[in-house]
PDB file of N, CA and C in Angstrom:
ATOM      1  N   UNK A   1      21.817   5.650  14.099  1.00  0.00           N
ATOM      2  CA  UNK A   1      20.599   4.938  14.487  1.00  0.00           C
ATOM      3  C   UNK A   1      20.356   3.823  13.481  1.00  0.00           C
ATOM      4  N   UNK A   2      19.883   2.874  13.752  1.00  0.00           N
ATOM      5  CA  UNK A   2      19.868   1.288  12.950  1.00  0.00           C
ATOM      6  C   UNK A   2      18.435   2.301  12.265  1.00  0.00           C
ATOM      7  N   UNK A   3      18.531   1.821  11.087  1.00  0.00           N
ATOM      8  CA  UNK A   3      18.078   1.949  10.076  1.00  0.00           C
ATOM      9  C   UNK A   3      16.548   0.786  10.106  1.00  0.00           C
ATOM     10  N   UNK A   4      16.872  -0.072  10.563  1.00  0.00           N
ATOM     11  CA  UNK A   4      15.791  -0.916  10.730  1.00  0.00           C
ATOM     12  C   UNK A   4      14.746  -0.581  11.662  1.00  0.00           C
ATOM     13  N   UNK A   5      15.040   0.425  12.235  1.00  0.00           N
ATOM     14  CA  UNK A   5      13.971   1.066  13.718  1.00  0.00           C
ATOM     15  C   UNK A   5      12.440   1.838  12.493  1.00  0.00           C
ATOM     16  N   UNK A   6      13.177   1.985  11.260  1.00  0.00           N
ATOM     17  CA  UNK A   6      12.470   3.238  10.774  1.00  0.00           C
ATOM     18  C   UNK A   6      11.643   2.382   9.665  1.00  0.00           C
ATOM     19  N   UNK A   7      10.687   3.102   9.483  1.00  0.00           N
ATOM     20  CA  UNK A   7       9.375   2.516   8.615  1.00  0.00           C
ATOM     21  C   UNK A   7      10.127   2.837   7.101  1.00  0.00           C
ATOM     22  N   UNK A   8       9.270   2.342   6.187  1.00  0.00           N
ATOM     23  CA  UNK A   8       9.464   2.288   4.703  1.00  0.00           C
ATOM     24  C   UNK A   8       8.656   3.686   4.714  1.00  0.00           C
ATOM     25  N   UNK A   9       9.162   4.609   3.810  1.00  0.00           N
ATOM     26  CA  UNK A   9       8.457   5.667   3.431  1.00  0.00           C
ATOM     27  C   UNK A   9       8.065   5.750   2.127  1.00  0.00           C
ATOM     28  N   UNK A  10       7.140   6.334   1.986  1.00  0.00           N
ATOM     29  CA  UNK A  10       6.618   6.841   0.429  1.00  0.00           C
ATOM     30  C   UNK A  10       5.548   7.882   0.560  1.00  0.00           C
ATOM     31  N   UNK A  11       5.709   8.720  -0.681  1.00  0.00           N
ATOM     32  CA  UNK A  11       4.654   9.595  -0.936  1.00  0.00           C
ATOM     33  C   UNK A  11       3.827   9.173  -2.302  1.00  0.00           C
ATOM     34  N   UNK A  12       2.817   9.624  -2.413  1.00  0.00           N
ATOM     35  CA  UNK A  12       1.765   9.958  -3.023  1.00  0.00           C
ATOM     36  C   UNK A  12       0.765  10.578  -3.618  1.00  0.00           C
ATOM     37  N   UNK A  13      -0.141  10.714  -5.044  1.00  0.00           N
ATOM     38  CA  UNK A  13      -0.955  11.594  -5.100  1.00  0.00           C
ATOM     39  C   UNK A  13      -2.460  10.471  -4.835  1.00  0.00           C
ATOM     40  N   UNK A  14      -3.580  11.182  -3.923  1.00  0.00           N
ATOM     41  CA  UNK A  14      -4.584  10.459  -3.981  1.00  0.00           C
ATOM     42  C   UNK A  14      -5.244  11.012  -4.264  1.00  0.00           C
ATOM     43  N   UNK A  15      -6.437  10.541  -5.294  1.00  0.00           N
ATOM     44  CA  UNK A  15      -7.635  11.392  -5.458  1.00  0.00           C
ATOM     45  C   UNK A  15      -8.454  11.886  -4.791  1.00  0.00           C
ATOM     46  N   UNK A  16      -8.683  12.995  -5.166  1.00  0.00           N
ATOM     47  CA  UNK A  16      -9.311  14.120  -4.103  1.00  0.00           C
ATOM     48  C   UNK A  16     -10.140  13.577  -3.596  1.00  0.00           C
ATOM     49  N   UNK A  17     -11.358  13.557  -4.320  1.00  0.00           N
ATOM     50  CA  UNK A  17     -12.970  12.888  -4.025  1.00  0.00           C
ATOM     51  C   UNK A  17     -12.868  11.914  -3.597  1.00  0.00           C
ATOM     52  N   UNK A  18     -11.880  10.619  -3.531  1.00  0.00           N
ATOM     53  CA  UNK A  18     -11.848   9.262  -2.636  1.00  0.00           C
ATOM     54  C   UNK A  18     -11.011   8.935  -1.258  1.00  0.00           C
ATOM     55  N   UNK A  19     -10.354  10.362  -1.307  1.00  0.00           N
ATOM     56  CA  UNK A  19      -9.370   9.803  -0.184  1.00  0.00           C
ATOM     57  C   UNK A  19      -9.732   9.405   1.086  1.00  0.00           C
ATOM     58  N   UNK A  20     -11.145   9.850   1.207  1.00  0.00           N
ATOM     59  CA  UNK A  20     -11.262   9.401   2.390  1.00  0.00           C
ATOM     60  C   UNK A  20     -11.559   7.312   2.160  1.00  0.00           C
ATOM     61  N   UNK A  21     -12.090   7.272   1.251  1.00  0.00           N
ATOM     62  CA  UNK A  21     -11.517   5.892   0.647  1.00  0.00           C
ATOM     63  C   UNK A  21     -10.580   4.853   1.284  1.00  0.00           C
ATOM     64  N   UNK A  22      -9.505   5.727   0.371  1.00  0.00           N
ATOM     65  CA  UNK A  22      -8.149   5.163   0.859  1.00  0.00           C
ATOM     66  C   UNK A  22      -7.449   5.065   2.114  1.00  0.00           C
ATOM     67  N   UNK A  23      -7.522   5.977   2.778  1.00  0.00           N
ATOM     68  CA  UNK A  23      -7.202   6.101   3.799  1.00  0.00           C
ATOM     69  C   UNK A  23      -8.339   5.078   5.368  1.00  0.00           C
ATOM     70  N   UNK A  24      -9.764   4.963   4.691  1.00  0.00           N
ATOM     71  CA  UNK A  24      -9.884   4.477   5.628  1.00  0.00           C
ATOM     72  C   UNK A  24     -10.219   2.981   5.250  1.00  0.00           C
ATOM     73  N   UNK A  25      -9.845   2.289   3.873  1.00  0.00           N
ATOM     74  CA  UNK A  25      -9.259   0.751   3.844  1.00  0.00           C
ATOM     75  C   UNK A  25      -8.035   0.885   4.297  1.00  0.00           C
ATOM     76  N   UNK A  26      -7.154   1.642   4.040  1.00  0.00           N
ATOM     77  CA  UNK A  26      -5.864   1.078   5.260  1.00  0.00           C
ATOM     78  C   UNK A  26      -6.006   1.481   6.212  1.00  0.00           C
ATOM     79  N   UNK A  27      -6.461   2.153   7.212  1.00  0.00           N
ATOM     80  CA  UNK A  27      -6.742   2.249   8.515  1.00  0.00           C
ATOM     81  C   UNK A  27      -7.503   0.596   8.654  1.00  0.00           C
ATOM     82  N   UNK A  28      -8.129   0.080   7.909  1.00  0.00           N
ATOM     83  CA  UNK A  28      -8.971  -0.812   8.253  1.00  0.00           C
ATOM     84  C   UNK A  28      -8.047  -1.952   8.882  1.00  0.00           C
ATOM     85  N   UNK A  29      -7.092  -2.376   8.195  1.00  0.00           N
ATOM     86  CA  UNK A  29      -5.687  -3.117   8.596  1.00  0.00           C
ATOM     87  C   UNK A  29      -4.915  -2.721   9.522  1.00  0.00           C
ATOM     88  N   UNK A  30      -4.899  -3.206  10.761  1.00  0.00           N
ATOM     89  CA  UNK A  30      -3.825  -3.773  11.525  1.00  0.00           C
ATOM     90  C   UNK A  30      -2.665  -2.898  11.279  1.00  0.00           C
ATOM     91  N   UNK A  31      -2.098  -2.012  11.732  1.00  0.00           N
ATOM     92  CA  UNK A  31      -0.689  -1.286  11.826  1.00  0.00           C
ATOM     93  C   UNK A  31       0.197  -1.152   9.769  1.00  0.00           C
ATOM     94  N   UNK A  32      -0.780  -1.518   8.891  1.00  0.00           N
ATOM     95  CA  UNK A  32      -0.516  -1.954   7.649  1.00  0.00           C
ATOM     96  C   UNK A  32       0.257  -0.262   7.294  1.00  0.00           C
ATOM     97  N   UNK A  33      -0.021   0.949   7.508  1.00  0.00           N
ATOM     98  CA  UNK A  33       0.377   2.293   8.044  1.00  0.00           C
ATOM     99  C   UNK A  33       0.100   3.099   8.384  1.00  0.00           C
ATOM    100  N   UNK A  34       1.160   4.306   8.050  1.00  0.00           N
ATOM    101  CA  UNK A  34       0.242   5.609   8.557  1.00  0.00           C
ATOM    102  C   UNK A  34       0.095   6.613   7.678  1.00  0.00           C
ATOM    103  N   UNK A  35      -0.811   6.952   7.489  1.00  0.00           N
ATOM    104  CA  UNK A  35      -0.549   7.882   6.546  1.00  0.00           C
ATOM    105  C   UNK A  35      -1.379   9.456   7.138  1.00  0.00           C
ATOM    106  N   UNK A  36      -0.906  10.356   6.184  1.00  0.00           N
ATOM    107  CA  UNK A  36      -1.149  11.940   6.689  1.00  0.00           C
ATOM    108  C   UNK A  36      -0.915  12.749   5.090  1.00  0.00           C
ATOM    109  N   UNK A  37      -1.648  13.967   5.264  1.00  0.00           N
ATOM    110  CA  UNK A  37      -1.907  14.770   3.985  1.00  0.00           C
ATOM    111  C   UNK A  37      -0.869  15.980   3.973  1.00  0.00           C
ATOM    112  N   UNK A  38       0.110  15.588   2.971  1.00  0.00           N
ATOM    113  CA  UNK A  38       1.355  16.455   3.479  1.00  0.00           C
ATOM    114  C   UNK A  38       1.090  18.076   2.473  1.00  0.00           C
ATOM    115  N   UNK A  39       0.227  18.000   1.363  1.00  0.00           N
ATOM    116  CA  UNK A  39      -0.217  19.015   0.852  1.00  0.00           C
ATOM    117  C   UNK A  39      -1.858  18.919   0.119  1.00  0.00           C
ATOM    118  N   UNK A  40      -2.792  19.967   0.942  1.00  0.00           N
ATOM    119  CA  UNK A  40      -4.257  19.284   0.633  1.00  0.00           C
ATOM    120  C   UNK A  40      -4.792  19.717  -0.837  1.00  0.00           C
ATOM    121  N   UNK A  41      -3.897  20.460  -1.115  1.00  0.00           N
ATOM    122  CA  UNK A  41      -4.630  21.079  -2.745  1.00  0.00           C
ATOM    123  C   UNK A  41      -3.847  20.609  -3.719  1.00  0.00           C
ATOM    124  N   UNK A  42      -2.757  19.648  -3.430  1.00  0.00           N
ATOM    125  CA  UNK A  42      -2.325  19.312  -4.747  1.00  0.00           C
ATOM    126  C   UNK A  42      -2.880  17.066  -4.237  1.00  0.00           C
ATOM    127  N   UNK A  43      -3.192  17.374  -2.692  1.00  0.00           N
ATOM    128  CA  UNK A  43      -3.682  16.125  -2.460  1.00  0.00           C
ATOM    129  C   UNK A  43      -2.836  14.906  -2.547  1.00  0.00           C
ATOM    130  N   UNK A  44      -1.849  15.720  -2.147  1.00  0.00           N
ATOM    131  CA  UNK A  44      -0.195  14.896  -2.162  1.00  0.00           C
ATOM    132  C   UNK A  44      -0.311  13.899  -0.592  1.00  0.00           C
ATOM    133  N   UNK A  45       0.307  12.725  -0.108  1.00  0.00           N
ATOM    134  CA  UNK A  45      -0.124  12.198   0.941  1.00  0.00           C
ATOM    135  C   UNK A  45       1.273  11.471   1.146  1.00  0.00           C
ATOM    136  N   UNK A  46       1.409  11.388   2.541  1.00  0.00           N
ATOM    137  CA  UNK A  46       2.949  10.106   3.018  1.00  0.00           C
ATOM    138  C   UNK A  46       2.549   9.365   3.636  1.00  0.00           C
ATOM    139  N   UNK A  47       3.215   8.449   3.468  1.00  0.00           N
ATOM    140  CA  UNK A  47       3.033   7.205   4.481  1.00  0.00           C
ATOM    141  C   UNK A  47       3.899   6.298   4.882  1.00  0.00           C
ATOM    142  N   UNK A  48       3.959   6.077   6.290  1.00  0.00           N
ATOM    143  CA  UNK A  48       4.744   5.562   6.977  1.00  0.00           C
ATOM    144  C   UNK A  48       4.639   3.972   6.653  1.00  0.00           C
ATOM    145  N   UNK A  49       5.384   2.848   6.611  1.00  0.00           N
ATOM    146  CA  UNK A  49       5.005   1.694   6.103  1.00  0.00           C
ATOM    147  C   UNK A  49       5.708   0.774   6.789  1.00  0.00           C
ATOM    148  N   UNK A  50       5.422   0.054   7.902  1.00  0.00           N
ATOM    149  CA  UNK A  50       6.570  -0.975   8.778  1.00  0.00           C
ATOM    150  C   UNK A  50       6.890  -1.819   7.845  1.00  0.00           C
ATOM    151  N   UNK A  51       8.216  -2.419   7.656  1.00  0.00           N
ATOM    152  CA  UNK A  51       8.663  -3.249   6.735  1.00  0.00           C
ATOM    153  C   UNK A  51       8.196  -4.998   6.775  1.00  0.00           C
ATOM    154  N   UNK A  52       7.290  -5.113   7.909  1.00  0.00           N
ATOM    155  CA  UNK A  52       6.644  -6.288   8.430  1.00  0.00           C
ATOM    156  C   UNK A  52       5.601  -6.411   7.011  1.00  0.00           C
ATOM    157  N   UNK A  53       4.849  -5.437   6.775  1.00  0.00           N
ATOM    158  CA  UNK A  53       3.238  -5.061   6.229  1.00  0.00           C
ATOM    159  C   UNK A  53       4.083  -4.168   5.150  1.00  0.00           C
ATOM    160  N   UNK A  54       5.385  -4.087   4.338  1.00  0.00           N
ATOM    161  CA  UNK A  54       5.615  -3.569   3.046  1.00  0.00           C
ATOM    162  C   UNK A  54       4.826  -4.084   2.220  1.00  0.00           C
ATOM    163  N   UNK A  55       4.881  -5.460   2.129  1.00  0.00           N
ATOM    164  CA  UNK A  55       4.280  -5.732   0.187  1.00  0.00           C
ATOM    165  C   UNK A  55       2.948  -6.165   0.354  1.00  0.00           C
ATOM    166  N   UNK A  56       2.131  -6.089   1.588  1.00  0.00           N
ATOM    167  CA  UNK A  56       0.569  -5.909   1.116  1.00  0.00           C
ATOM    168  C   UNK A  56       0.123  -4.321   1.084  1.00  0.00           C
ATOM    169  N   UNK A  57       1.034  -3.575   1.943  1.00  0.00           N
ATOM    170  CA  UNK A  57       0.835  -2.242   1.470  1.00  0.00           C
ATOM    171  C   UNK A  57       0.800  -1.871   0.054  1.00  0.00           C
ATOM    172  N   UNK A  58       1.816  -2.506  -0.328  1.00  0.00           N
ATOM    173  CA  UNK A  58       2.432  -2.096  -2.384  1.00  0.00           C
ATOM    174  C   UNK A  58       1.346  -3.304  -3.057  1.00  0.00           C
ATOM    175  N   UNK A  59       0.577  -4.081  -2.301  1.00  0.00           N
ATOM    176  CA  UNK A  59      -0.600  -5.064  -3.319  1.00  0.00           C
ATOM    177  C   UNK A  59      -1.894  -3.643  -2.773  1.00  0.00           C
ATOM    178  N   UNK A  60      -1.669  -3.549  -2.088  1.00  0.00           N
ATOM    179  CA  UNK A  60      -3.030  -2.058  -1.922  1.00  0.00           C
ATOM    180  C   UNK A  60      -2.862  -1.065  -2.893  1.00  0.00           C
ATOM    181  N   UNK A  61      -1.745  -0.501  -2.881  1.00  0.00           N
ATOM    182  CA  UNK A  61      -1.520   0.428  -3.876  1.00  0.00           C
ATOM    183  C   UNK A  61      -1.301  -0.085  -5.285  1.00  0.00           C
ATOM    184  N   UNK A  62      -1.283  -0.956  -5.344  1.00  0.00           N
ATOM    185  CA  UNK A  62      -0.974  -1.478  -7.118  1.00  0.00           C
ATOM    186  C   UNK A  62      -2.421  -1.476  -7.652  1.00  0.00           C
ATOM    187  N   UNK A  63      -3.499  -1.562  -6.121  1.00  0.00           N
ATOM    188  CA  UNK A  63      -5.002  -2.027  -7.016  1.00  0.00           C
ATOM    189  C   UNK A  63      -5.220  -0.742  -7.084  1.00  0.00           C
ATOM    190  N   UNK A  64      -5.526   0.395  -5.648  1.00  0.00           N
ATOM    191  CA  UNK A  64      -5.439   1.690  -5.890  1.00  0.00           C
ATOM    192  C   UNK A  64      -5.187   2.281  -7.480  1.00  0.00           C
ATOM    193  N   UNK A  65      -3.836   2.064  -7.662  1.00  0.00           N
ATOM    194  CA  UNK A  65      -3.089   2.851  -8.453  1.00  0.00           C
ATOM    195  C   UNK A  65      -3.888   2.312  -9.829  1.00  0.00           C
ATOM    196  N   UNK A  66      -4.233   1.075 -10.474  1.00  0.00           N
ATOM    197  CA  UNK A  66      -5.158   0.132 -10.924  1.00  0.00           C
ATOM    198  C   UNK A  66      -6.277   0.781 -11.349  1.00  0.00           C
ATOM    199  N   UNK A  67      -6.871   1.723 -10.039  1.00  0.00           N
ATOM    200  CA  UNK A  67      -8.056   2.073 -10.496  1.00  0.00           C
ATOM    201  C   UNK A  67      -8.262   2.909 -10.159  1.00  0.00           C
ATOM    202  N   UNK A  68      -6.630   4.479 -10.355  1.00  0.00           N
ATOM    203  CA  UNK A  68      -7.060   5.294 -10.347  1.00  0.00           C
ATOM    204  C   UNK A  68      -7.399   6.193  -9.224  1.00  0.00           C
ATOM    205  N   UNK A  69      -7.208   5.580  -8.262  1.00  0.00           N
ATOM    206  CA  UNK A  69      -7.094   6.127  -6.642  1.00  0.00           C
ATOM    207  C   UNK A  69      -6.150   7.003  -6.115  1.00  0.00           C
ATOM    208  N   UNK A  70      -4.535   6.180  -6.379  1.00  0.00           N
ATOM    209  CA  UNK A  70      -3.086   6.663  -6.526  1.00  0.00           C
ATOM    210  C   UNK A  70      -2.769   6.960  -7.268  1.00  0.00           C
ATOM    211  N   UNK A  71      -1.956   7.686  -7.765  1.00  0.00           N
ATOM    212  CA  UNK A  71      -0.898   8.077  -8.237  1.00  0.00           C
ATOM    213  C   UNK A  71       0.431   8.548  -8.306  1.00  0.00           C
ATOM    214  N   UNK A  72       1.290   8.201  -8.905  1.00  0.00           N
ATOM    215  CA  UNK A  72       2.581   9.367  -8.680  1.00  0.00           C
ATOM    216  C   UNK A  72       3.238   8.698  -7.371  1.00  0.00           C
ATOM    217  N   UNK A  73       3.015   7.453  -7.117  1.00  0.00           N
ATOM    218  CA  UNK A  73       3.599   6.829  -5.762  1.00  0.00           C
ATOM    219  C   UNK A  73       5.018   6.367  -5.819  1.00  0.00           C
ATOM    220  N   UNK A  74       5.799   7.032  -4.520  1.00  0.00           N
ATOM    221  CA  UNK A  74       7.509   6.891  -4.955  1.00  0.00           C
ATOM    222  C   UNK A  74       7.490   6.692  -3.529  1.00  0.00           C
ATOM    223  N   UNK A  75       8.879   5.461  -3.744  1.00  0.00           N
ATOM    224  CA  UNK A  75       9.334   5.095  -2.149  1.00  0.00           C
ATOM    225  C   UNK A  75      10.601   6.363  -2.129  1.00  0.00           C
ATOM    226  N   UNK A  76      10.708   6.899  -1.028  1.00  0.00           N
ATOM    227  CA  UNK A  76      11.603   7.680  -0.195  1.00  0.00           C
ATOM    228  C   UNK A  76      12.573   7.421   0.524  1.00  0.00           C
ATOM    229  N   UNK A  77      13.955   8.167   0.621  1.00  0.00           N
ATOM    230  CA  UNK A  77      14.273   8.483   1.953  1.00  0.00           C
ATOM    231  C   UNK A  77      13.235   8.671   3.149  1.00  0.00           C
ATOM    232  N   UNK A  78      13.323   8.278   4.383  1.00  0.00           N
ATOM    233  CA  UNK A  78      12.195   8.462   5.272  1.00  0.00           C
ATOM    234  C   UNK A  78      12.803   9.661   5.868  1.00  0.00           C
ATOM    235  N   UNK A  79      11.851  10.755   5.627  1.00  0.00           N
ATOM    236  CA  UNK A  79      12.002  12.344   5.859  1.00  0.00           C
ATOM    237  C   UNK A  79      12.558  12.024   7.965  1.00  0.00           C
ATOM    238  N   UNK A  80      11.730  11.924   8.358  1.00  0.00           N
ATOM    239  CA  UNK A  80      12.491  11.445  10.172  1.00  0.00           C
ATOM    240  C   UNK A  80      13.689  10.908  10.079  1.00  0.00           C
ATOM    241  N   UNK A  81      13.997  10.022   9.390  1.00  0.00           N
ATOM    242  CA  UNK A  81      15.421   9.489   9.516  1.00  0.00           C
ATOM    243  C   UNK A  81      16.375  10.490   9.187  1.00  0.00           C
ATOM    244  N   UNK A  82      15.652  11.434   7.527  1.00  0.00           N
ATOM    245  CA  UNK A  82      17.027  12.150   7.664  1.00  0.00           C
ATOM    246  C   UNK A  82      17.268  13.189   8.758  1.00  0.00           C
ATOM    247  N   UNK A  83      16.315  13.357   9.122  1.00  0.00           N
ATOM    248  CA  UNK A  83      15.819  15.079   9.763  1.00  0.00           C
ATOM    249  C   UNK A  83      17.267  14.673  11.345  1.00  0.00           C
ATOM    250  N   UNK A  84      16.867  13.318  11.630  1.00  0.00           N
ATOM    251  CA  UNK A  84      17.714  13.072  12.891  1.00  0.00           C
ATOM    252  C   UNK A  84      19.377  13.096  12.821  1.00  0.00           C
ATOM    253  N   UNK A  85      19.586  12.417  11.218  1.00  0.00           N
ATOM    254  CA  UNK A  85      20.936  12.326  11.064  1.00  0.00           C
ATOM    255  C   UNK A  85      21.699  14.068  11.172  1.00  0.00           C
ATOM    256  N   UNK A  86      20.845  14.594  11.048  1.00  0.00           N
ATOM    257  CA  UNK A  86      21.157  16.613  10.326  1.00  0.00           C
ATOM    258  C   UNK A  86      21.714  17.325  11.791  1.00  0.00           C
ATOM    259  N   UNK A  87      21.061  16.072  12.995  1.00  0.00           N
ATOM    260  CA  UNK A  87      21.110  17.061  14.245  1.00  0.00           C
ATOM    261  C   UNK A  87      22.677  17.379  14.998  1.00  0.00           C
TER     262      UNK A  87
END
């Protein structure tokens, strides 16, 4: 499968008390991604990232991360891509 079909991935830690924050300035943007809470007590988060809307995503998270919002943010293998290659 072209590799280009698939979003930029990354995970994350967001702060507990703001995430709803974060999550709903990027919801506020246009397809900018998606994101979902992949573990709620350590408040770990992924996000899907079209490669159109990569580097204002990574200017969101640099201010985030800036001030303490993010943390611990690493681009990925995109977990779907591999999951398909396995089949």
């Amino acid at each position: 499968m072209n590799s280009l079909l698939y979003c930029s991935y990354y995970q994350g830690q967001v702060q507990r008390e703001l995430c709803w924050y974060v999550t709903a300035t990027l919801r506020s943007y246009e397809h900018i991604s998606f994101d979902r809470t992949l573990d709620p007590t350590t408040s770990l988060f992924e996000f899907f990232v079209p490669v159109s809307t990569e580097s204002l995503f990574l200017t969101l998270m640099d201010y985030y991360q800036a001030e303490g919002l993010v943390y611990n943010l690493q681009k990925m293998p995109n977990r779907l891509q591999d999951s398909t290659q396995q089949v």
